[in-house]
N, C-alpha and C. Protein backbone atom coordinates (compact mmCIF):
# COMPACT_ATOMS: atom_id res chain seq x y z
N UNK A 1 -39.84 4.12 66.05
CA UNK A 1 -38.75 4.71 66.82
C UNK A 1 -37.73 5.26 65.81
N UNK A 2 -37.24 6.45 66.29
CA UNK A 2 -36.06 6.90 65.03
C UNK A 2 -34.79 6.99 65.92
N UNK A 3 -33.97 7.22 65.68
CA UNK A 3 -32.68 6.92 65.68
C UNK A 3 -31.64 8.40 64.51
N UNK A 4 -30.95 9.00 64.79
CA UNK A 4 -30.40 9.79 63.80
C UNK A 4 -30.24 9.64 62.30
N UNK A 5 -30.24 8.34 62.40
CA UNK A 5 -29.90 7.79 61.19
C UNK A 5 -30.89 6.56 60.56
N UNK A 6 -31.90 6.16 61.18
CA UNK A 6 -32.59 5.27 61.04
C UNK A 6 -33.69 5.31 61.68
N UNK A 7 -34.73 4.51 60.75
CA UNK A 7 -36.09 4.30 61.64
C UNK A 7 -36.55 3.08 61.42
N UNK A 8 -36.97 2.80 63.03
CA UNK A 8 -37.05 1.00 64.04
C UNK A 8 -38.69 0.81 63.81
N UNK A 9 -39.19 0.04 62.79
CA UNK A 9 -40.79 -0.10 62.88
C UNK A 9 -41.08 -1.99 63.08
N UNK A 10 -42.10 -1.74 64.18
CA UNK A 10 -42.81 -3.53 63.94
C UNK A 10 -42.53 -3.85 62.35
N UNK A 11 -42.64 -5.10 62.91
CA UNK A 11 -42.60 -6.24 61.69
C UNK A 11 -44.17 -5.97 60.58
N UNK A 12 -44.44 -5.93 59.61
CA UNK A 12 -45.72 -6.14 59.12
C UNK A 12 -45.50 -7.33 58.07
N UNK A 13 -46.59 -8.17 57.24
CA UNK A 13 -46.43 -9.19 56.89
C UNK A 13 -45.64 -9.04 55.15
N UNK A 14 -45.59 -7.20 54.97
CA UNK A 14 -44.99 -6.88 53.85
C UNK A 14 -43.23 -7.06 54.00
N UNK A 15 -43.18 -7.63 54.99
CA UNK A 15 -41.81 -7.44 55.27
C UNK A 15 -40.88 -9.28 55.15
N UNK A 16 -41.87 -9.95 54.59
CA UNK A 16 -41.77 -11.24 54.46
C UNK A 16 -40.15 -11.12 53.83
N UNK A 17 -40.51 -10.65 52.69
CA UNK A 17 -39.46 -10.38 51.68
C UNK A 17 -38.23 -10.31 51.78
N UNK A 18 -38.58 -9.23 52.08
CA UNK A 18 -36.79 -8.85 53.01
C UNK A 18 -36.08 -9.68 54.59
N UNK A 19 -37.31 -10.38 55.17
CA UNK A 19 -36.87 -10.96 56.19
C UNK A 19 -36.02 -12.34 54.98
N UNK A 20 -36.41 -12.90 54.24
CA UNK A 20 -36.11 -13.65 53.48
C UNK A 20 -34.87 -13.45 52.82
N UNK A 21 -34.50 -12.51 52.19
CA UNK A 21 -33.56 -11.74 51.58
C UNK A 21 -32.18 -12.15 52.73
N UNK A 22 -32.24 -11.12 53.59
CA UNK A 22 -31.41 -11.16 54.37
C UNK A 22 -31.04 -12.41 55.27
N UNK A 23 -31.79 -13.15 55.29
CA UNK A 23 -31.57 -14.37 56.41
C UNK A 23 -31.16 -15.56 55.61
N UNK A 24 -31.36 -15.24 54.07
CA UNK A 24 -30.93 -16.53 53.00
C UNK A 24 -29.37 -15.98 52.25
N UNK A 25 -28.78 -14.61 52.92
CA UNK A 25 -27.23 -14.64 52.75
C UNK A 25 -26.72 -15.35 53.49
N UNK A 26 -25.70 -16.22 52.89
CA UNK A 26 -25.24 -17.04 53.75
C UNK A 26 -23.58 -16.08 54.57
N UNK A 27 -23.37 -14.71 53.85
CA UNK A 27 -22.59 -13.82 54.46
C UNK A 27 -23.27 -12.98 55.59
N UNK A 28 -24.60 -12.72 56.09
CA UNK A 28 -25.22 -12.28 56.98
C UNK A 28 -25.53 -13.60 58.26
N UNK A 29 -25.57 -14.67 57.84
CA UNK A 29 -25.67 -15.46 58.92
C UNK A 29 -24.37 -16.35 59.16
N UNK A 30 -23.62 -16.36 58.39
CA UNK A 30 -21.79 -16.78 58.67
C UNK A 30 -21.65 -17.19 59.90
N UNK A 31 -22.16 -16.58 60.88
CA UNK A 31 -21.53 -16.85 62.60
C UNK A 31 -23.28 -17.50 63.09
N UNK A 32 -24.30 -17.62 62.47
CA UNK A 32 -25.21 -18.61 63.34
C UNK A 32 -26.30 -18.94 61.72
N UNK A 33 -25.41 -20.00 61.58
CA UNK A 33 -25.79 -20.99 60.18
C UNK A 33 -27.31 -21.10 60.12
N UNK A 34 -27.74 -21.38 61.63
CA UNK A 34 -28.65 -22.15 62.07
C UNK A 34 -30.33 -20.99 62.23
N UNK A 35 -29.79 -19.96 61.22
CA UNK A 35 -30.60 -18.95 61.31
C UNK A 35 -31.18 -18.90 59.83
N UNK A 36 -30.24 -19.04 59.26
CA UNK A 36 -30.56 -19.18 57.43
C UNK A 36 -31.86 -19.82 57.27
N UNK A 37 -32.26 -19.23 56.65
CA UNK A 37 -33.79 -20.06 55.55
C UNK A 37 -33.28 -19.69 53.83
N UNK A 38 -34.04 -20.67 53.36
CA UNK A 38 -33.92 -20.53 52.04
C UNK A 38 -35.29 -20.27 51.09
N UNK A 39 -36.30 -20.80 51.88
CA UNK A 39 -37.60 -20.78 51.34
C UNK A 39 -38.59 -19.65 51.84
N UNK A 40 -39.66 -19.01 51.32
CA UNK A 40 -40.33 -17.94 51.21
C UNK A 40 -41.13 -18.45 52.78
N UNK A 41 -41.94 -19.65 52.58
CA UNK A 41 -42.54 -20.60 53.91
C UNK A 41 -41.58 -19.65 55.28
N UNK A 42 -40.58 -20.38 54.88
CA UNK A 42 -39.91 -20.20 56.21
C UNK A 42 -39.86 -18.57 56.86
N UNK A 43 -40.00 -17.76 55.68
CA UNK A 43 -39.98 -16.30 56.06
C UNK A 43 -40.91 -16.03 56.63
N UNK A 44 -42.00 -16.40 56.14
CA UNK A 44 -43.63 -16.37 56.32
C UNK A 44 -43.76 -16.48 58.09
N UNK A 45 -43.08 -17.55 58.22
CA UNK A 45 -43.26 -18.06 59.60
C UNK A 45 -42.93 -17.36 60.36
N UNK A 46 -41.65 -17.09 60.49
CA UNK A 46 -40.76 -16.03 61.24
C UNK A 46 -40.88 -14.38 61.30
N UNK A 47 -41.84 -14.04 60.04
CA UNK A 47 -42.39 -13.52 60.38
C UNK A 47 -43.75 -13.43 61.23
N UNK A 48 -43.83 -14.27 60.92
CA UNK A 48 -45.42 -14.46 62.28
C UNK A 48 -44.86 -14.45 63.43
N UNK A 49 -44.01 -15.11 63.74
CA UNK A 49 -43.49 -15.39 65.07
C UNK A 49 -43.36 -14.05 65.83
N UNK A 50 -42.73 -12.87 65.07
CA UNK A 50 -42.10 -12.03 65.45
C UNK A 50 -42.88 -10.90 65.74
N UNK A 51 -44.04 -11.02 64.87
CA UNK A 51 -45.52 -10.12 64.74
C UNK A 51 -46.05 -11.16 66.61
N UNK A 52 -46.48 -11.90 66.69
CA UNK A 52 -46.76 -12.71 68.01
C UNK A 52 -46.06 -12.46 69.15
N UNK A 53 -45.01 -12.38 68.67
CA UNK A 53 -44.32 -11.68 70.40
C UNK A 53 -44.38 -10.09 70.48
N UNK A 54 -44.61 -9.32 69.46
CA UNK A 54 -45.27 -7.94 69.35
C UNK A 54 -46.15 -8.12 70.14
N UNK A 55 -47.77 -8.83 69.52
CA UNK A 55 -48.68 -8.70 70.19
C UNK A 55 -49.17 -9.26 71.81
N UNK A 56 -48.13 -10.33 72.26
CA UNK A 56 -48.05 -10.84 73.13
C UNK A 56 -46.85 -9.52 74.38
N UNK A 57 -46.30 -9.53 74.13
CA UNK A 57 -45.27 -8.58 75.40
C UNK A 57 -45.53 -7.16 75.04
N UNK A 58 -45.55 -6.39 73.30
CA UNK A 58 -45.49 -5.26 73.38
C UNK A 58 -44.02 -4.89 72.86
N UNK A 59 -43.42 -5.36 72.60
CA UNK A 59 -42.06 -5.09 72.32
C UNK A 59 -41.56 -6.46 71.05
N UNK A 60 -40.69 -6.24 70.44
CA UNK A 60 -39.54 -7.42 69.73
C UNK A 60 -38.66 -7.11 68.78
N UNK A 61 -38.83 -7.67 68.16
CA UNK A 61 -37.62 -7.20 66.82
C UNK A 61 -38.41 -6.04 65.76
N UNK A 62 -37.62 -5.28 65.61
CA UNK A 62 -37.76 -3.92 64.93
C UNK A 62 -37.26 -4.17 63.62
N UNK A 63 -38.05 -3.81 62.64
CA UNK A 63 -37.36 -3.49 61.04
C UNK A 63 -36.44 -2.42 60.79
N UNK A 64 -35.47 -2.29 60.25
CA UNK A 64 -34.60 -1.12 60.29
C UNK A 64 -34.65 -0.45 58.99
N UNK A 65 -34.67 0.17 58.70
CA UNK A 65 -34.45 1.21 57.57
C UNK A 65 -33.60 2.88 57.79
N UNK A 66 -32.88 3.21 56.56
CA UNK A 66 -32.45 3.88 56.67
C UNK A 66 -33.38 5.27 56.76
N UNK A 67 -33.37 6.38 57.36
CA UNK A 67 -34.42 7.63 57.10
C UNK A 67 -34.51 8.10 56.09
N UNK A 68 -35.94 8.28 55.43
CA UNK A 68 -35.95 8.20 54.32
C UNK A 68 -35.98 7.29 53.02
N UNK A 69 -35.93 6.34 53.41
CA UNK A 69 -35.57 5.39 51.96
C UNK A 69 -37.04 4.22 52.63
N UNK A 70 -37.06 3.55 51.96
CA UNK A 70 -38.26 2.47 51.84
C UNK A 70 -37.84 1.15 52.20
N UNK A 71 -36.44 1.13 51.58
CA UNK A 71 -35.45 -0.42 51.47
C UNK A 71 -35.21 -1.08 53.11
N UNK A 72 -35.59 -2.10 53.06
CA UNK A 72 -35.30 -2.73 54.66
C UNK A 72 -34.24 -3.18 54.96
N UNK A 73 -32.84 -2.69 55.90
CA UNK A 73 -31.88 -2.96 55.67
C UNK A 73 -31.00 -3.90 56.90
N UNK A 74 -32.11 -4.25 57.79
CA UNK A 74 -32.25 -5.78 58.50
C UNK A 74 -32.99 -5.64 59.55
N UNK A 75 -32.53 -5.91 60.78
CA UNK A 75 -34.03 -6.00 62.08
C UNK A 75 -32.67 -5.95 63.18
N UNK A 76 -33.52 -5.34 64.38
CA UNK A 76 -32.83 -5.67 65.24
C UNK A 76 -34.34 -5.43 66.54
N UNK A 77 -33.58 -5.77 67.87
CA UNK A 77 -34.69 -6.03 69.37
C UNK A 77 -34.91 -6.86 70.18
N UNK A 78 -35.66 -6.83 70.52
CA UNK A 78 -35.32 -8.04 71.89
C UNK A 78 -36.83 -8.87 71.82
N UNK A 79 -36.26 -10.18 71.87
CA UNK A 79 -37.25 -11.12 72.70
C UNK A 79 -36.49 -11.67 73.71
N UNK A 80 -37.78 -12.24 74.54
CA UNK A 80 -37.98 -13.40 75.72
C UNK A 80 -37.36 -14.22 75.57
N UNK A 81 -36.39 -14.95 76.83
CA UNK A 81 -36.10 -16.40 76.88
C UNK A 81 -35.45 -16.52 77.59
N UNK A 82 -34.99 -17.54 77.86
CA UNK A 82 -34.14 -18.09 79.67
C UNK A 82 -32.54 -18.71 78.75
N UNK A 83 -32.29 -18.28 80.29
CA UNK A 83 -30.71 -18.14 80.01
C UNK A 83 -30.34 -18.48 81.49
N UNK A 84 -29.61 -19.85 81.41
CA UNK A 84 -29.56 -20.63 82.73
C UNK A 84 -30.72 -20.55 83.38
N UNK A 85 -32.06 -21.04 83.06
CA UNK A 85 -32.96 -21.11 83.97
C UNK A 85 -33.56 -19.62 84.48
N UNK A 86 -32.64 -18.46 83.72
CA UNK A 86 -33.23 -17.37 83.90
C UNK A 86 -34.07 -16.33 83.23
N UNK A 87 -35.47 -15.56 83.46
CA UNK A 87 -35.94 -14.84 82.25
C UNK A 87 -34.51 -13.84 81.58
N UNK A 88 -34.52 -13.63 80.43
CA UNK A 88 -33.62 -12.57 79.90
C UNK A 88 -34.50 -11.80 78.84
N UNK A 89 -34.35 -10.31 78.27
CA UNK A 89 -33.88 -10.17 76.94
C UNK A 89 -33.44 -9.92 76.01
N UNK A 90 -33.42 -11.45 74.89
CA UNK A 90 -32.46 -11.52 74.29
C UNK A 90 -32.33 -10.34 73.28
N UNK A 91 -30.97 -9.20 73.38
CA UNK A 91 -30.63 -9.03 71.76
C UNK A 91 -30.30 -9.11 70.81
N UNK A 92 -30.74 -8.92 69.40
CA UNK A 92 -30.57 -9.48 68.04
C UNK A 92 -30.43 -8.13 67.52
N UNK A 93 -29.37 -8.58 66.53
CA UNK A 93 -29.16 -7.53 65.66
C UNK A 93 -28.70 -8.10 64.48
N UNK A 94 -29.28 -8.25 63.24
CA UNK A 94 -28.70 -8.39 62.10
C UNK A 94 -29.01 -7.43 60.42
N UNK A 95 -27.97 -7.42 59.92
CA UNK A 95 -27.90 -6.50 58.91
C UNK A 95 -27.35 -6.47 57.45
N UNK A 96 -28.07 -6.16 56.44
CA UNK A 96 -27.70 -7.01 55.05
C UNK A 96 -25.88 -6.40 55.19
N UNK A 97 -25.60 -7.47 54.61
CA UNK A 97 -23.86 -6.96 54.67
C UNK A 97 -23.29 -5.37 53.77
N UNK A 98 -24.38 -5.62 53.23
CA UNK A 98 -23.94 -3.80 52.49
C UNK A 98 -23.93 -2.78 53.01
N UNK A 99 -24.35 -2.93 54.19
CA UNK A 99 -24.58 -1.45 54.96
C UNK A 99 -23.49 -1.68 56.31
N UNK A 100 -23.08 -2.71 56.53
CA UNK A 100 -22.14 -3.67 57.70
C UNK A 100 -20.67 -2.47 57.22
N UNK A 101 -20.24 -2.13 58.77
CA UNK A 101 -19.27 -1.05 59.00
C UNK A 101 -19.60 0.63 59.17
N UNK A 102 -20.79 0.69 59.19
CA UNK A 102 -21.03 2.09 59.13
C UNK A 102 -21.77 2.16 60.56
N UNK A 103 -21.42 1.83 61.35
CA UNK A 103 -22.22 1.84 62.71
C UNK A 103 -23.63 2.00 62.85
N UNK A 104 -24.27 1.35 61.72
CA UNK A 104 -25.33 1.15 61.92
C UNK A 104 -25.97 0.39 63.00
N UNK A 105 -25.80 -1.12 62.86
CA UNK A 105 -26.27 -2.28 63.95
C UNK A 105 -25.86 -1.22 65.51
N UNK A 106 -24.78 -0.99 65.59
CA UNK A 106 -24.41 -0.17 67.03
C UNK A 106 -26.11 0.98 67.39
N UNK A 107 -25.88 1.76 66.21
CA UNK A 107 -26.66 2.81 66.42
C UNK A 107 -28.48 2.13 66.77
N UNK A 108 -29.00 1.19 66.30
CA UNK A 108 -30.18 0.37 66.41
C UNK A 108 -29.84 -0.50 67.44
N UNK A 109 -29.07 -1.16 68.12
CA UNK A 109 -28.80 -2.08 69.36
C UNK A 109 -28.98 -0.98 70.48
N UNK A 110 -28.34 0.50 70.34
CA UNK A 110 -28.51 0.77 71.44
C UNK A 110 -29.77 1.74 71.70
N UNK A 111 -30.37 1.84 70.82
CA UNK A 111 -31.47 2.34 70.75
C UNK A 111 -32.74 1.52 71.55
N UNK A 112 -32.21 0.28 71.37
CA UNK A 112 -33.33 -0.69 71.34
C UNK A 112 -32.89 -1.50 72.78
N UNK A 113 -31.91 -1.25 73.53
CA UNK A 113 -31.39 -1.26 74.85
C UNK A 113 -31.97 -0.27 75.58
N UNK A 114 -32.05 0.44 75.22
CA UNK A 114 -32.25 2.26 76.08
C UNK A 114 -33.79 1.90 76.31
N UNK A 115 -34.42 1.95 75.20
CA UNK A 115 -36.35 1.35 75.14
C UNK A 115 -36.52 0.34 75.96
N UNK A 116 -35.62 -0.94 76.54
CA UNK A 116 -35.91 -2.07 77.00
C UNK A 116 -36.90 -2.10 78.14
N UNK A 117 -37.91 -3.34 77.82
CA UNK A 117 -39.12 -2.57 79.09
C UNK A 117 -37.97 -2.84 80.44
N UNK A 118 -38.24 -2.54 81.70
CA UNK A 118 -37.59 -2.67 82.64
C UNK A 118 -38.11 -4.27 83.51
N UNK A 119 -36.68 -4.41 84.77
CA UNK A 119 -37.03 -5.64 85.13
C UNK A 119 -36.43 -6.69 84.62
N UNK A 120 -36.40 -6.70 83.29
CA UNK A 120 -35.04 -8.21 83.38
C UNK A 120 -34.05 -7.53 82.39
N UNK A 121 -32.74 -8.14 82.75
CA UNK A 121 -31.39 -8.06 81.57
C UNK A 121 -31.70 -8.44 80.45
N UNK A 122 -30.89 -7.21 79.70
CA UNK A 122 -30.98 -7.82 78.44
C UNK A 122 -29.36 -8.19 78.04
N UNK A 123 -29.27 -9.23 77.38
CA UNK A 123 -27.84 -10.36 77.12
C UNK A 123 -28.46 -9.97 75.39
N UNK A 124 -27.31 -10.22 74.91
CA UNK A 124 -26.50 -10.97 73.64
C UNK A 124 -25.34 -12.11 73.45
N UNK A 125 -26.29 -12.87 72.50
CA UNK A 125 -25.69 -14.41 72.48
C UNK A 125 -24.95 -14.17 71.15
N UNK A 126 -22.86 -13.95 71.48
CA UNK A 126 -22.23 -13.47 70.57
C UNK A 126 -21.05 -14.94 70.19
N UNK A 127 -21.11 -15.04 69.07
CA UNK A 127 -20.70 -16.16 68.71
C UNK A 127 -18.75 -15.76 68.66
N UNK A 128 -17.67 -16.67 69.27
CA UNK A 128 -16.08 -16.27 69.51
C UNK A 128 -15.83 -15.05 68.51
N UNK A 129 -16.09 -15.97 67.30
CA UNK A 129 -15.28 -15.53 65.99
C UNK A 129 -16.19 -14.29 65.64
N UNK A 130 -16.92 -13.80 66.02
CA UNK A 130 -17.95 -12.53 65.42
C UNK A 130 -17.16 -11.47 66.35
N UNK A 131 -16.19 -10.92 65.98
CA UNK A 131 -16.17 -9.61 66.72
C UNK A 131 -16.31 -8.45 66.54
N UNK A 132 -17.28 -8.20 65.32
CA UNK A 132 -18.27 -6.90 64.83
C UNK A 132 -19.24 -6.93 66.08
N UNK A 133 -19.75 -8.33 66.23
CA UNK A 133 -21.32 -8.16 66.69
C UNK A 133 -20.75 -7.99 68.57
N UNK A 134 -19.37 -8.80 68.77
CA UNK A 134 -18.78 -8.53 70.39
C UNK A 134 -18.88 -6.82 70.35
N UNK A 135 -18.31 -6.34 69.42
CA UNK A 135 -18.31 -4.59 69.22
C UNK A 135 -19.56 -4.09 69.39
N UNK A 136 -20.61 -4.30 68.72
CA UNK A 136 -22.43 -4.00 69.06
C UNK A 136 -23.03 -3.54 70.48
N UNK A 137 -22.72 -5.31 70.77
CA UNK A 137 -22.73 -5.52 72.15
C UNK A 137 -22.34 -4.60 73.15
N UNK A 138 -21.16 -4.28 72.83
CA UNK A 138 -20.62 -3.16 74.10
C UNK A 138 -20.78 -1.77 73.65
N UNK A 139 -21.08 -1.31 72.45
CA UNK A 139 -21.47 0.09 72.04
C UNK A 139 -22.85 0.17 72.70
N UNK A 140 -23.24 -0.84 72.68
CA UNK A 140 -25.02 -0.70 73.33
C UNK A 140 -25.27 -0.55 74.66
N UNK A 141 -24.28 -1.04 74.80
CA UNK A 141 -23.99 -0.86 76.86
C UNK A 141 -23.52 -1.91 77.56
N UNK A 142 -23.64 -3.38 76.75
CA UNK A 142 -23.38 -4.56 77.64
C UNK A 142 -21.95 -4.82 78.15
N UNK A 143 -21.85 -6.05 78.62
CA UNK A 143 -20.47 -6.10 79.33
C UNK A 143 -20.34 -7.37 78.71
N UNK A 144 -19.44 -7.73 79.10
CA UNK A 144 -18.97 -8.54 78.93
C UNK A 144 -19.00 -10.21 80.27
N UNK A 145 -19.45 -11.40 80.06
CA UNK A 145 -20.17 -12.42 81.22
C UNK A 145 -19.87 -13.76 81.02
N UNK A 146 -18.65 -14.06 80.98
CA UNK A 146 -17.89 -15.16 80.97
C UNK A 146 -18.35 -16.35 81.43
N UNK A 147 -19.06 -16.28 82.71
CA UNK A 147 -19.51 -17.42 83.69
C UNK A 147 -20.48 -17.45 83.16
N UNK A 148 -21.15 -16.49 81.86
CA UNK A 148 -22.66 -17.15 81.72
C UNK A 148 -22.56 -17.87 80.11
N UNK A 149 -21.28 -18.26 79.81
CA UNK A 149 -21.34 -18.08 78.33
C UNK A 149 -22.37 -20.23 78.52
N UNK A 150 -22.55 -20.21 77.18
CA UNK A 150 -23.69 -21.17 76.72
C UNK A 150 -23.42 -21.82 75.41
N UNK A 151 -23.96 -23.16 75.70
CA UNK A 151 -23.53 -23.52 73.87
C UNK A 151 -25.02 -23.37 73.72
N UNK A 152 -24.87 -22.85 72.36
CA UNK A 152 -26.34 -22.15 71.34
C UNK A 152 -26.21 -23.69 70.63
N UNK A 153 -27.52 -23.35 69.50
CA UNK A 153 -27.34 -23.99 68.29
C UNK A 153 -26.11 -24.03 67.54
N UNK A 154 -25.57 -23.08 67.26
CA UNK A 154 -24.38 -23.40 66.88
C UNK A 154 -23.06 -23.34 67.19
N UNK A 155 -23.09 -23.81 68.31
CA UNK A 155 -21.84 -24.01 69.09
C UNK A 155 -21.36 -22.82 69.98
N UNK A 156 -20.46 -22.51 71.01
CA UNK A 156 -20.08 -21.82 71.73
C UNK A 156 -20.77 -20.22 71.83
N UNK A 157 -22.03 -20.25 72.64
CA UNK A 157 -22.42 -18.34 72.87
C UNK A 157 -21.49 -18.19 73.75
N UNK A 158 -21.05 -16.43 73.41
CA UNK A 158 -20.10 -15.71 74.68
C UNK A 158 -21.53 -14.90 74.61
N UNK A 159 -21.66 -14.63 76.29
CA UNK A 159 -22.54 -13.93 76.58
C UNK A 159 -22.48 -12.60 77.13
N UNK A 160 -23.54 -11.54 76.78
CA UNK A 160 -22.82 -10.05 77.32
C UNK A 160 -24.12 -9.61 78.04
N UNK A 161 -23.96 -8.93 78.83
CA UNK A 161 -25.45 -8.51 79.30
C UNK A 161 -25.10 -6.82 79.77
N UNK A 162 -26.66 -6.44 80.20
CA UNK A 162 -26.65 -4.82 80.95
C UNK A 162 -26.73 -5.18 82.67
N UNK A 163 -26.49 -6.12 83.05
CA UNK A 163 -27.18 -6.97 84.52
C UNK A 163 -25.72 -7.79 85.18
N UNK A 164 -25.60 -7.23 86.41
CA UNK A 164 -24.94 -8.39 86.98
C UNK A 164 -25.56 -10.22 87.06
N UNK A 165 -25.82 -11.01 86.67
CA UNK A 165 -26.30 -12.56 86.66
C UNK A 165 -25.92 -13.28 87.96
């Protein structure tokens, strides 16, 4: 998928690396600790995971790169999962901090909203203190869903969705 400024490709297992890279700044995961890996293993995995819900639904988290360049400059997309007992899906967007302020994550969130297969909401689980990623959220289309907010792994999700709940 391209984007003006970027192009959204599946995960492949060359991408271990950089899933690693980025998820072991501890300035890229600041607002959900509980995402960090430190070990190559752990990349390995998560990347499988992410390749598996590809091949299972058809859709998930996208590699991002800038057009033109080779360098992977984080992931963003949606998976599956319940949210109060409900199907949702979830969006993710994260991005090495060097490229963070140039409306990138915006420009790939809503790309990857617009593609969403149809049939269920898609939410973002936005942590108080993150209000880059509250900004994402609503450049992409969501709203804002008070009554649905959730404690995550790491404490307090505010929740945003494209769906009345």
């Amino acid at each position: 998928m391209l984007t003006g400024r970027l192009e959204l490709r599946r995960p492949t297992e060359a991408d271990v690396d950089a899933i690693l890279r980025i998820h072991s700044d501890p300035l890229a995961c600041e607002h959900n600790p509980s995402d960090m890996i430190t070990i190559r293993s752990e990349a390995v995995d998560r990347c499988r995971r992410w390749r598996a819900h590809w091949e299972r639904h058809g859709f998930g988290y996208w590699v991002l790169r800038r057009r033109g360049s080779e360098r992977v400059i984080g992931f963003c997309g949606l998976k599956t999962m319940r949210l109060h007992d409900a199907p949702v899906l979830n969006l993710f967007y994260r991005l090495e901090p060097a490229v963070w302020g140039a409306g990138l994550a915006s420009e790939a969130a809503t790309a990857v909203v617009e593609a969403a297969p149809e049939g269920l909401p898609v939410i973002a689980r936005v942590r108080p203190g993150n209000v880059a990623s509250a900004r994402v959220a609503m450049r992409a289309g969501l709203h804002r869903a008070e009554h649905l907010d959730t404690e995550g792994a790491d404490g307090l999700d505010w929740i945003f969705t494209t769906a009345t709940l």
